[in-house]
N, C-alpha and C. Protein backbone atom coordinates (compact mmCIF):
# COMPACT_ATOMS: atom_id res chain seq x y z
N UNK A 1 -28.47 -3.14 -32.43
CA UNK A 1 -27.08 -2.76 -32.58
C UNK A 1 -26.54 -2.12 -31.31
N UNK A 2 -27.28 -1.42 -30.68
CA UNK A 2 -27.02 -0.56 -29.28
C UNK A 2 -26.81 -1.59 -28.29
N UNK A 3 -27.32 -2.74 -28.11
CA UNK A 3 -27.14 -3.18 -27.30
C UNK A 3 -25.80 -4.56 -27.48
N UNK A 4 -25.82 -4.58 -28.54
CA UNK A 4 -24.51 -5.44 -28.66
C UNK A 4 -23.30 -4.66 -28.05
N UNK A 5 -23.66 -3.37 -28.72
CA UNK A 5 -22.42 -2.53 -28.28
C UNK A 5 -22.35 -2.40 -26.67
N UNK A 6 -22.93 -2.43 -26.13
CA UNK A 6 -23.26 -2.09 -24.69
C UNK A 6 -22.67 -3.35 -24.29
N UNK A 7 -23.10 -4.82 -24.38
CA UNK A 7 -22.29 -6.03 -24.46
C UNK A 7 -20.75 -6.10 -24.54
N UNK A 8 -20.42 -5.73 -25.28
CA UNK A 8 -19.58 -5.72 -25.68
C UNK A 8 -18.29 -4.69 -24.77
N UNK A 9 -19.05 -4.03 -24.76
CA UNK A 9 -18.52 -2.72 -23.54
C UNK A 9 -18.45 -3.48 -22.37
N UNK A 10 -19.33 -3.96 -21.92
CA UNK A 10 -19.70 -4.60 -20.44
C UNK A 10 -18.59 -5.82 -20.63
N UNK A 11 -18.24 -6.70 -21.69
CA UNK A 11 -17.21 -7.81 -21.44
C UNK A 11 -15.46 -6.81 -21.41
N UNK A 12 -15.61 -5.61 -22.02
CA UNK A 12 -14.20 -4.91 -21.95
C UNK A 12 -14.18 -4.31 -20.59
N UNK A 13 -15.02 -4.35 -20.10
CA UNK A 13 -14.92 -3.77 -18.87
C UNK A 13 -14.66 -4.70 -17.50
N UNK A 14 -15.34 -5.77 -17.96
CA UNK A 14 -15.17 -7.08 -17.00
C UNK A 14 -14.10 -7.26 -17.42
N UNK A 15 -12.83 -7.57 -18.10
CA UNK A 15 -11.88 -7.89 -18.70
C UNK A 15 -10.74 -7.40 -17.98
N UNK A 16 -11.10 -5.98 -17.98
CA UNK A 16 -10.24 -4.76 -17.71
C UNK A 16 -10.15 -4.69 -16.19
N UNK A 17 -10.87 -4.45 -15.07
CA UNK A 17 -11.16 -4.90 -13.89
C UNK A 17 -10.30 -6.07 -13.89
N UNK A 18 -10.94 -7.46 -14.44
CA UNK A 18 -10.09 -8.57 -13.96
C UNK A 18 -8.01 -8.25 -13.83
N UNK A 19 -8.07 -7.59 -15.29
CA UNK A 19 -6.59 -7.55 -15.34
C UNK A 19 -6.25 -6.92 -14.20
N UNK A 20 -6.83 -5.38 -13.55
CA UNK A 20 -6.56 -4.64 -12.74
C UNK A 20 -6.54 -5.70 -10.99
N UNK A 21 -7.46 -6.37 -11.17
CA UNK A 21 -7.74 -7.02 -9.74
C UNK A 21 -6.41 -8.21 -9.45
N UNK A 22 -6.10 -8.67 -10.76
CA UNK A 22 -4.74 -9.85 -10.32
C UNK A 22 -3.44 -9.09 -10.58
N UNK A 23 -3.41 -7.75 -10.98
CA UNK A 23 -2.01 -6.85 -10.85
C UNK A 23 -1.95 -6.73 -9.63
N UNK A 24 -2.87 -5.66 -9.14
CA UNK A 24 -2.89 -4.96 -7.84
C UNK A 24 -3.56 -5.30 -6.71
N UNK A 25 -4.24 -6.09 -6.46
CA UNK A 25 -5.19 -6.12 -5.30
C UNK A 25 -4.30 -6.38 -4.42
N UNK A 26 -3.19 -7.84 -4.40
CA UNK A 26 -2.53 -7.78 -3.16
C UNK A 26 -1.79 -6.34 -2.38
N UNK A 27 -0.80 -6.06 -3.47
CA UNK A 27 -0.28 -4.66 -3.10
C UNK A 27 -1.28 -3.87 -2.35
N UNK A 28 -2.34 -3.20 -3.05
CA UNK A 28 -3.14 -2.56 -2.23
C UNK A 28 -3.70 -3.25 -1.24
N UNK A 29 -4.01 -4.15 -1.10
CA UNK A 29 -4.14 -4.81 0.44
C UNK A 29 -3.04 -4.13 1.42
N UNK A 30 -1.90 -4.54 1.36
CA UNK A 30 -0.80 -4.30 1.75
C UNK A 30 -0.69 -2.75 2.37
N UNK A 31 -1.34 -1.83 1.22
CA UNK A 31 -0.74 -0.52 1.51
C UNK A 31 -2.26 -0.20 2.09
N UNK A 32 -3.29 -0.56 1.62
CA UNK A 32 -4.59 -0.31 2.99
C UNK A 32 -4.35 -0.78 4.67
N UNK A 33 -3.87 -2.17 4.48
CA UNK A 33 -3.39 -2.08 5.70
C UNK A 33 -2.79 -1.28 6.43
N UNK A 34 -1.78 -0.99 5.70
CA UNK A 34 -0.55 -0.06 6.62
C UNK A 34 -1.18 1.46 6.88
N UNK A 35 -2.08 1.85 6.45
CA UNK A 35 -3.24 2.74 7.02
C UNK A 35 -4.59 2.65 7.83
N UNK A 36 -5.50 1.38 7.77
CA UNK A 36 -6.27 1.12 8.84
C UNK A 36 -5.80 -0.10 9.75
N UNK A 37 -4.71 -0.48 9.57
CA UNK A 37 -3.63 -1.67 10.30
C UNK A 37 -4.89 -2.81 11.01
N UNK A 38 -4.87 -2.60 9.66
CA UNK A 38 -6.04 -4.12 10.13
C UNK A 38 -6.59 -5.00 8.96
N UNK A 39 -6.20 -6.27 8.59
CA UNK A 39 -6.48 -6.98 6.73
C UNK A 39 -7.19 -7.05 6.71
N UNK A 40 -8.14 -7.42 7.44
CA UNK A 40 -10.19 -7.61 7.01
C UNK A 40 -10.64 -6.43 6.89
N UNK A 41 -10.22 -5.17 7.42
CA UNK A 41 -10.77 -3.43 7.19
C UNK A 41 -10.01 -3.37 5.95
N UNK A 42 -8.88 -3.52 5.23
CA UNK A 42 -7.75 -3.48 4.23
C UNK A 42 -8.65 -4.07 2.97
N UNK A 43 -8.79 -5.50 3.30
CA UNK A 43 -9.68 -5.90 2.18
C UNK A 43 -10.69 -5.41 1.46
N UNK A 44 -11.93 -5.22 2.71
CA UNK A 44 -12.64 -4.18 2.43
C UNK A 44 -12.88 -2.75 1.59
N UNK A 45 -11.79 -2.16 2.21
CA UNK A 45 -11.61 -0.97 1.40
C UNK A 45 -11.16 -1.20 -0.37
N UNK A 46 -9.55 -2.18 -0.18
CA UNK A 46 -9.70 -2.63 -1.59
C UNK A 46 -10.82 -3.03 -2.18
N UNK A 47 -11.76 -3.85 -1.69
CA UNK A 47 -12.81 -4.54 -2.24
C UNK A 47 -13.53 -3.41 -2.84
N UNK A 48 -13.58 -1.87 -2.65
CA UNK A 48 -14.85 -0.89 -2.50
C UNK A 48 -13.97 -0.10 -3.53
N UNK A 49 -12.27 -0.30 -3.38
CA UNK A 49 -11.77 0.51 -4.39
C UNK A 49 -12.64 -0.27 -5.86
N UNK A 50 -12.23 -1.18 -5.93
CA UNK A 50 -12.38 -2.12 -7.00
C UNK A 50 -13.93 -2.42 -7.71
N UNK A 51 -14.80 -1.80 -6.94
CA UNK A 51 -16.29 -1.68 -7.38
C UNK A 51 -16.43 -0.32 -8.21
N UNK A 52 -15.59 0.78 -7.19
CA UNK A 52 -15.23 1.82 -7.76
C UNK A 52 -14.59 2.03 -9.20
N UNK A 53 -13.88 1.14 -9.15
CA UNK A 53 -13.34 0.98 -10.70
C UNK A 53 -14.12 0.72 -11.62
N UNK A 54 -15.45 -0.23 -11.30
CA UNK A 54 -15.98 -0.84 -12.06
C UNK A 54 -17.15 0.18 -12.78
N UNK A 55 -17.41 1.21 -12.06
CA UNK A 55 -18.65 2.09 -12.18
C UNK A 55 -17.60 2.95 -13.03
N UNK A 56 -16.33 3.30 -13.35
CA UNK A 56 -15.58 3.99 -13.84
C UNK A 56 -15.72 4.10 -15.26
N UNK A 57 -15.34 4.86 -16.49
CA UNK A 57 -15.31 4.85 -17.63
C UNK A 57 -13.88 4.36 -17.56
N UNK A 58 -13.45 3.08 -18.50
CA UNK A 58 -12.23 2.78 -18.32
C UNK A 58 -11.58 3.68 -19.18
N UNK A 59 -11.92 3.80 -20.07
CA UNK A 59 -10.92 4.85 -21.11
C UNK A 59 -10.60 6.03 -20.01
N UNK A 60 -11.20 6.68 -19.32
CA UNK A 60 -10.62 7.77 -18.49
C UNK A 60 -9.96 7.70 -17.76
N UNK A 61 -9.65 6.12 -17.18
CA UNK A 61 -8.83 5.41 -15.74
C UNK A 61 -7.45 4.58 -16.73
N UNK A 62 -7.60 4.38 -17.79
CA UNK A 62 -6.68 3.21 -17.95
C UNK A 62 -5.28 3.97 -18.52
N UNK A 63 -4.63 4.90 -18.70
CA UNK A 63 -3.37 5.14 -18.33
C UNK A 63 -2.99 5.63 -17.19
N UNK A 64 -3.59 6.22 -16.53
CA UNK A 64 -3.14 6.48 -15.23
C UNK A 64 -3.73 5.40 -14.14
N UNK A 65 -3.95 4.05 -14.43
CA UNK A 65 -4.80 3.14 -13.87
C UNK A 65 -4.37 2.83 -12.17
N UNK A 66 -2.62 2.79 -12.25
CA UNK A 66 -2.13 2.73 -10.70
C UNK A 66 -2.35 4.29 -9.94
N UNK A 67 -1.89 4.82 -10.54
CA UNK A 67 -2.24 5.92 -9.51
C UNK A 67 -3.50 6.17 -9.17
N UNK A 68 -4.57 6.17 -10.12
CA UNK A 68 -6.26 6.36 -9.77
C UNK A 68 -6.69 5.11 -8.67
N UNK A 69 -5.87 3.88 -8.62
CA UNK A 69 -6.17 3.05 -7.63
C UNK A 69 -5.73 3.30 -6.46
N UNK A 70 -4.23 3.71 -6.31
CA UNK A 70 -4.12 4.08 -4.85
C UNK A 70 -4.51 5.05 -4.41
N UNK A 71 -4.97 6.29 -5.33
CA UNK A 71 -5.76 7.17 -4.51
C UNK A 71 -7.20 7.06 -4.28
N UNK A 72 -7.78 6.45 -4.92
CA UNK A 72 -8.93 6.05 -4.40
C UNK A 72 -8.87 4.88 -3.17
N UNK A 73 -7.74 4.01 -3.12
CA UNK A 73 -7.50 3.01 -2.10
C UNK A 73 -7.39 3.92 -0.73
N UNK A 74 -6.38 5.07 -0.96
CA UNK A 74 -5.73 5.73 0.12
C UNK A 74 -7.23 6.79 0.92
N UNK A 75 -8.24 7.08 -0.15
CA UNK A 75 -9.25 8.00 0.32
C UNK A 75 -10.06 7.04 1.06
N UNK A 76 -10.49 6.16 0.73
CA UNK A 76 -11.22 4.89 1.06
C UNK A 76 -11.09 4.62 2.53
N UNK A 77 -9.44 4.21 2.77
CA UNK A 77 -9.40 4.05 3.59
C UNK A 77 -9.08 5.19 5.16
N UNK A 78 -8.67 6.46 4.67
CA UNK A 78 -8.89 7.65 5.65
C UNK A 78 -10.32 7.57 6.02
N UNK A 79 -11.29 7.34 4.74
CA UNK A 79 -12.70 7.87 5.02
C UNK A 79 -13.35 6.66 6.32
N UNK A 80 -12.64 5.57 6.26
CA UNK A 80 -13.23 3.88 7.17
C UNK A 80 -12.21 4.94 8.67
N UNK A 81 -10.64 5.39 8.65
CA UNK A 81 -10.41 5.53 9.69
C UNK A 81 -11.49 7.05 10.88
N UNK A 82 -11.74 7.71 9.65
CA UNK A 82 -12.41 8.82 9.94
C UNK A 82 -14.15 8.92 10.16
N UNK A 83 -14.50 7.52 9.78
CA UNK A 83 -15.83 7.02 10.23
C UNK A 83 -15.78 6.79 11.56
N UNK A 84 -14.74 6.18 11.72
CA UNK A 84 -14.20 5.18 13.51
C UNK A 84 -14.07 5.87 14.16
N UNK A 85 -13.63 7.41 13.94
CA UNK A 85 -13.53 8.25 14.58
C UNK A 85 -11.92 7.97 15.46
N UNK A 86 -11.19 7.08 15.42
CA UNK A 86 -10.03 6.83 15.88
C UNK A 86 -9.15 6.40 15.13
N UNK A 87 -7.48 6.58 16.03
CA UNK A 87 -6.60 6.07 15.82
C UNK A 87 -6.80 4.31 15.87
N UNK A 88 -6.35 4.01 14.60
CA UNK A 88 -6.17 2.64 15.36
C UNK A 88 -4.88 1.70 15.62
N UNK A 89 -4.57 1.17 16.91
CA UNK A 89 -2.77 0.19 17.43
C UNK A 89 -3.22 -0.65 16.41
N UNK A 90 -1.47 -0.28 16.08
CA UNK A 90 -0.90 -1.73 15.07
C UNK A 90 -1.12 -3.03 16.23
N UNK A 91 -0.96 -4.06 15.83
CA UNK A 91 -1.46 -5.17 16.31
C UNK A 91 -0.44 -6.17 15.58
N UNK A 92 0.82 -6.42 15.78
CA UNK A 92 1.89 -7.41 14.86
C UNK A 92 1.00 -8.94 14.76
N UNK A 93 0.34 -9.66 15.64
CA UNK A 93 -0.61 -10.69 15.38
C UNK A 93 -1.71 -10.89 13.94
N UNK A 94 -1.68 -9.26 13.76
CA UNK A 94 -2.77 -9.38 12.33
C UNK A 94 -1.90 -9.05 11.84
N UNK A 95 -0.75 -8.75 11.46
CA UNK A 95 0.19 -8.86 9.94
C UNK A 95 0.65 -10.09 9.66
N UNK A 96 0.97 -10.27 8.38
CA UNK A 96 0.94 -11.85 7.97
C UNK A 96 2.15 -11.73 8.37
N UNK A 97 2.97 -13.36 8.44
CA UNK A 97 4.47 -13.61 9.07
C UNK A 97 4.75 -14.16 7.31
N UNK A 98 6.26 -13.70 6.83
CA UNK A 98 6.70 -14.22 5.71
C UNK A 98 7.65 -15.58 6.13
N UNK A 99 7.27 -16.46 5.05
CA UNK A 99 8.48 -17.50 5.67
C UNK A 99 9.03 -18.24 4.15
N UNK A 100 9.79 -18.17 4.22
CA UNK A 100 11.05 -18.62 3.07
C UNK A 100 11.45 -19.69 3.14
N UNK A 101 11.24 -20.60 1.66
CA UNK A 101 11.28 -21.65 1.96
C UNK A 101 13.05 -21.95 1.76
N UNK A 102 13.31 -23.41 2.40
CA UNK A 102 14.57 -23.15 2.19
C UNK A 102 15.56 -22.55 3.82
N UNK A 103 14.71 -22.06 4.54
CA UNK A 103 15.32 -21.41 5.68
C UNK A 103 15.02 -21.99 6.65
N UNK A 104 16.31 -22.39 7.95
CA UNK A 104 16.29 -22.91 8.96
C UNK A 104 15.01 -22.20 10.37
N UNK A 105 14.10 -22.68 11.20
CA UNK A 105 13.66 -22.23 11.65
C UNK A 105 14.38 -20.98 12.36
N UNK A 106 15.43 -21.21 12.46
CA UNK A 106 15.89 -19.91 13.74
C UNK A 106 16.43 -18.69 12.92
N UNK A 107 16.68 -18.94 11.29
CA UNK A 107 16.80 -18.05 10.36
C UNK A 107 15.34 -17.45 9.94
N UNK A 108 14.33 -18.35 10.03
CA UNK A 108 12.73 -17.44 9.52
C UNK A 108 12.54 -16.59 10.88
N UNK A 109 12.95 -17.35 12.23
CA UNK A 109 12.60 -16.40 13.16
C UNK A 109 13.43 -15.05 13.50
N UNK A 110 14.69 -15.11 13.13
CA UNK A 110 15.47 -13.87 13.03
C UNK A 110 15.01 -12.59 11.77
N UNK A 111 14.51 -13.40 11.00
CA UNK A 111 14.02 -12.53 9.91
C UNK A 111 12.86 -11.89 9.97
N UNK A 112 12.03 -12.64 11.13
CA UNK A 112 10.59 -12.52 11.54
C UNK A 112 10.91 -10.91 12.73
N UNK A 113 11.47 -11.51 13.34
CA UNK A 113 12.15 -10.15 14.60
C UNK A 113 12.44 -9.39 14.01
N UNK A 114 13.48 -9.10 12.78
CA UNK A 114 13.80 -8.45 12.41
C UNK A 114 12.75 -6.68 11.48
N UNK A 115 12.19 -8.24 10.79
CA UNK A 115 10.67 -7.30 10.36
C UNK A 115 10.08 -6.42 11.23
N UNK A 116 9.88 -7.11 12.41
CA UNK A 116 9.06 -6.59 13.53
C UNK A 116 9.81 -4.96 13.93
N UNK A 117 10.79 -5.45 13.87
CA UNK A 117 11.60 -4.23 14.29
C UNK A 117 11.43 -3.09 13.67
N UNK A 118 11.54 -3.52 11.82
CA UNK A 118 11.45 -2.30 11.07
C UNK A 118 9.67 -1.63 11.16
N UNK A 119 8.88 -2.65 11.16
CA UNK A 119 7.43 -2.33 11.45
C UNK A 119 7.39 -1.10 12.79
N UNK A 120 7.85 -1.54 13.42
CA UNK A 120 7.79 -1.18 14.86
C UNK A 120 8.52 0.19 14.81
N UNK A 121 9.56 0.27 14.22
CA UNK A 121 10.68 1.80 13.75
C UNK A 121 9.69 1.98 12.78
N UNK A 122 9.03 1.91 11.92
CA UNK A 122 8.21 2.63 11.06
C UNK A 122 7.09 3.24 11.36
N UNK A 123 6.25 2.76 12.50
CA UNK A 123 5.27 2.86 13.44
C UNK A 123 5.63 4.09 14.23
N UNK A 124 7.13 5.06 14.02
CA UNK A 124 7.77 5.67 15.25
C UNK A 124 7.79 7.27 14.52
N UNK A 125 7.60 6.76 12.84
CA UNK A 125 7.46 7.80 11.96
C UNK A 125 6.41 8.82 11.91
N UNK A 126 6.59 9.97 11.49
CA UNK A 126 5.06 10.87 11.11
C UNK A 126 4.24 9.92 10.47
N UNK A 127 2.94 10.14 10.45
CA UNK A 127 2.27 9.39 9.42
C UNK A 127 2.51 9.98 7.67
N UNK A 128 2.81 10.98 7.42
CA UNK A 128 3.27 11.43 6.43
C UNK A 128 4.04 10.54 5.81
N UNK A 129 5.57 10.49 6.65
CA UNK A 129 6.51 10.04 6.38
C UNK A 129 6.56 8.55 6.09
N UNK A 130 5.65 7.43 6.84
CA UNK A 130 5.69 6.68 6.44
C UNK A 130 4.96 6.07 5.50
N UNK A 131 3.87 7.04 4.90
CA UNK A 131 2.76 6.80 3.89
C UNK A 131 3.80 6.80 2.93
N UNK A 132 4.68 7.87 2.73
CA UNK A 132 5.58 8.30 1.46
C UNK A 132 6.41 7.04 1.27
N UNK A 133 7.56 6.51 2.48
CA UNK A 133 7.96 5.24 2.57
C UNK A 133 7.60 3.74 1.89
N UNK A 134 6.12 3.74 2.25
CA UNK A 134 5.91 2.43 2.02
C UNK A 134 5.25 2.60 0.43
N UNK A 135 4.71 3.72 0.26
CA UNK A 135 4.51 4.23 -1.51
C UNK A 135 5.33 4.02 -2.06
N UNK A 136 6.56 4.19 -1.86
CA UNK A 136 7.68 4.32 -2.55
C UNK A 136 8.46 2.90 -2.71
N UNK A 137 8.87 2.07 -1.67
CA UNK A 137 9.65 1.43 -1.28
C UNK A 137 8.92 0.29 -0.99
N UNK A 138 7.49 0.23 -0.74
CA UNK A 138 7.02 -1.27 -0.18
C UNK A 138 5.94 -1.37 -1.80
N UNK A 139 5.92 -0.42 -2.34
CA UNK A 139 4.72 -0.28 -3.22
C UNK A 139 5.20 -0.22 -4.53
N UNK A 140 6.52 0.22 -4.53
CA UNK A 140 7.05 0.57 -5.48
C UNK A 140 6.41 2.14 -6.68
N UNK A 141 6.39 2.86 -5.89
CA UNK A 141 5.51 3.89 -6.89
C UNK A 141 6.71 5.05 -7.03
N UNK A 142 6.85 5.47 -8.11
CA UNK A 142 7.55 7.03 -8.51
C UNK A 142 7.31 7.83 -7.64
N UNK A 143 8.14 9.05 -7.81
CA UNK A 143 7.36 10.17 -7.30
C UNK A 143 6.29 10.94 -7.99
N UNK A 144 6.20 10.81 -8.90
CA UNK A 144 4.85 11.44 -9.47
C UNK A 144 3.69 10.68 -9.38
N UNK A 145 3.87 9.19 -9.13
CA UNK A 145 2.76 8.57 -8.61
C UNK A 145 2.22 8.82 -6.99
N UNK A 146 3.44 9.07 -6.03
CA UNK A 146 3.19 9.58 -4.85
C UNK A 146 2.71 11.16 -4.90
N UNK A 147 3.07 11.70 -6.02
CA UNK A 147 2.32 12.82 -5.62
C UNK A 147 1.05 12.89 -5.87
N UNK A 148 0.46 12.40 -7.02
CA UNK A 148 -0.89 12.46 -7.16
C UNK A 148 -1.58 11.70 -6.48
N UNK A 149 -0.95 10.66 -5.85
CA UNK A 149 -1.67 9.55 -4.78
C UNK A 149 -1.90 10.77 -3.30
N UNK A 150 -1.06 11.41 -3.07
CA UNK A 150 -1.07 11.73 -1.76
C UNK A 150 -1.33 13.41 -2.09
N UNK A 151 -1.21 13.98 -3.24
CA UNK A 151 -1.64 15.65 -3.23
C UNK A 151 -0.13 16.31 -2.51
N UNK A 152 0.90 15.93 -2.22
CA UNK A 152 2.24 16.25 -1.84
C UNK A 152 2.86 16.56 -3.04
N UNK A 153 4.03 18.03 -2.91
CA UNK A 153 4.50 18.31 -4.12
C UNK A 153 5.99 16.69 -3.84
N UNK A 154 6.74 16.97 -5.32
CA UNK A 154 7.51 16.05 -5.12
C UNK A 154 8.76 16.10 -4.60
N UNK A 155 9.05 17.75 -3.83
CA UNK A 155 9.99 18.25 -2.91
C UNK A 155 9.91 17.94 -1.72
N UNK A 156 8.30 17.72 -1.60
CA UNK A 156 7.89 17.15 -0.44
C UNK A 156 8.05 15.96 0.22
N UNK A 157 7.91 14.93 -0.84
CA UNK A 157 8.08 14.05 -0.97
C UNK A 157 9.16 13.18 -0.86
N UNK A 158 9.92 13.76 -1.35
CA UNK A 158 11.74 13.85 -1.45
C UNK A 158 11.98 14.51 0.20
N UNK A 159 11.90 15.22 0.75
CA UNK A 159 12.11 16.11 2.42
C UNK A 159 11.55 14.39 3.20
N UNK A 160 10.39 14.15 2.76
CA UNK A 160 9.75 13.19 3.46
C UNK A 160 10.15 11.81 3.67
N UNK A 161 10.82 11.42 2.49
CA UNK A 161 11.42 10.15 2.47
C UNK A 161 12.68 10.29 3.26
N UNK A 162 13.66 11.28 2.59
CA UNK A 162 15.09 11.71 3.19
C UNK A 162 14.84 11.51 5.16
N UNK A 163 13.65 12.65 5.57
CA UNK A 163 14.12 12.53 6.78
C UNK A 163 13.86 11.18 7.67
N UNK A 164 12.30 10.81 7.02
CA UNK A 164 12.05 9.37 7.43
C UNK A 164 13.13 8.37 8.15
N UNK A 165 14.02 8.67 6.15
CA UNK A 165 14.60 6.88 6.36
C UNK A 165 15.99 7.73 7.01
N UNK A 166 16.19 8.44 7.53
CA UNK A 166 17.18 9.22 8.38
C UNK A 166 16.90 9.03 10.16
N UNK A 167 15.79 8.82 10.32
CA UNK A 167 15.36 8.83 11.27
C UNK A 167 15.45 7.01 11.95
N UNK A 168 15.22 6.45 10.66
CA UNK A 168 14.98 4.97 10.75
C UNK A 168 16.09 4.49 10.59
N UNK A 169 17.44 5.15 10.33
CA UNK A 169 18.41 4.93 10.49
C UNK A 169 18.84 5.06 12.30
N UNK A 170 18.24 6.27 12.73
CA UNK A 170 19.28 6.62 14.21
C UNK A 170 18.17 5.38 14.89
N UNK A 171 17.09 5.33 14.61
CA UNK A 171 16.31 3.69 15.99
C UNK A 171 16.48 2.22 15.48
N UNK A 172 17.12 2.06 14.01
CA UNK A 172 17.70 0.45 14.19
C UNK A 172 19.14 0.50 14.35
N UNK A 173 18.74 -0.97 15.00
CA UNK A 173 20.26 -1.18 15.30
C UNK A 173 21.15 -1.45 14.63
N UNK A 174 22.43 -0.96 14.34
CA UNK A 174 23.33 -1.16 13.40
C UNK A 174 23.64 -2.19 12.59
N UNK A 175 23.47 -3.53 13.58
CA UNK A 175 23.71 -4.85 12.74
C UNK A 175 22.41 -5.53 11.69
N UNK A 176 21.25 -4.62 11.94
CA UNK A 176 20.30 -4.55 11.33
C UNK A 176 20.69 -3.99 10.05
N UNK A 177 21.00 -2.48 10.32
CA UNK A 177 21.77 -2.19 8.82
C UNK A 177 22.29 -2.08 8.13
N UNK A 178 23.06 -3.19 8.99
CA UNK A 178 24.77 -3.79 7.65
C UNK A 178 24.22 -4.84 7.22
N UNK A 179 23.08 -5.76 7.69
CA UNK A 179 22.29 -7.15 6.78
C UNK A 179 21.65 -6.16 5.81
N UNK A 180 21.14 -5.58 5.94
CA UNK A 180 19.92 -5.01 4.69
C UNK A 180 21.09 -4.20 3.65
N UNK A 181 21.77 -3.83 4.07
CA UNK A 181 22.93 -3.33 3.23
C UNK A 181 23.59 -4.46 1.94
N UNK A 182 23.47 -5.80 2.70
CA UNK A 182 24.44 -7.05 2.12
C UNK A 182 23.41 -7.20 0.53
């Protein structure tokens, strides 16, 4: 009987993982990157979040399931930059290029520059500021998910975004942010 149950446990758990791995893995790719700015180190770390999950009691992880992932994503990957012992340069060659179908080449390439730009103005931010940013806005997370992801109160959080995207206002260029406005 013990071991059916154990079976049985072990397929809810494989189950549970799977669901978690085709919600989130890309996203967290995404937001590992934008901390060791590099997708094969990004993967990785997701890959190690996601083992992590697996050794987990799911009943203790599964309502708070996004936030326990990006903070274990986000520790993961400080702990790979803090192994390296360095900073590491963004590198625009290893970020993927988006291309839309439907769009004239000189429209994917204006959109392509354009990206670059905001990458590049985001790159210009505290690292604080743009962890909070792309949590928020590329990741889509609350503020109470940024706070427990990052240990920041949510005043903080709020100071952090405000001055950010204040800042990322005075280094793009205006006609930049009357398109993103449209």
């Amino acid at each position: 009987m013990g071991a059916r149950k154990e079976e049985m446990s072990a397929i809810a758990r494989d189950e549970f993982v799977a669901r978690a791995l085709d919600r989130y893995e890309a996203p967290l790719i995404g937001y590992a990157a934008g901390i060791v700015r590099d997708p094969e180190r990004a993967r990785d770390v997701v890959q190690d979040t996601f083992i992590r999950l697996y050794q987990q009691d799911i009943e203790k992880v599964r309502k708070g399931l996004k936030t326990w992932l990006y903070t274990v994503c986000r520790n993961r990957a400080l702990d790979v930059l803090r192994k390296e012992g360095r900073a590491v340069v963004s590198d625009e060659e290893k970020f993927a290029h988006y291309e839309a179908e439907g769009l004239s080449p000189r429209a994917v390439a204006d959109k392509e520059e354009r990206l670059v730009q905001v990458v590049e103005c985001l790159d210009r931010l505290s690292a604080n500021q743009r962890e909070v940013i792309q949590l928020k806005f590329q990741q889509g997370l609350s503020y109470k998910e940024i706070e427990k992801v990052t240990g920041l109160t949510s005043g903080n959080i709020g100071f952090l975004i405000h001055t950010g995207l204040k800042r990322m206002r005075s280094l793009l260029p205006a006609d930049l942010l009357e398109n993103l406005e449209q």
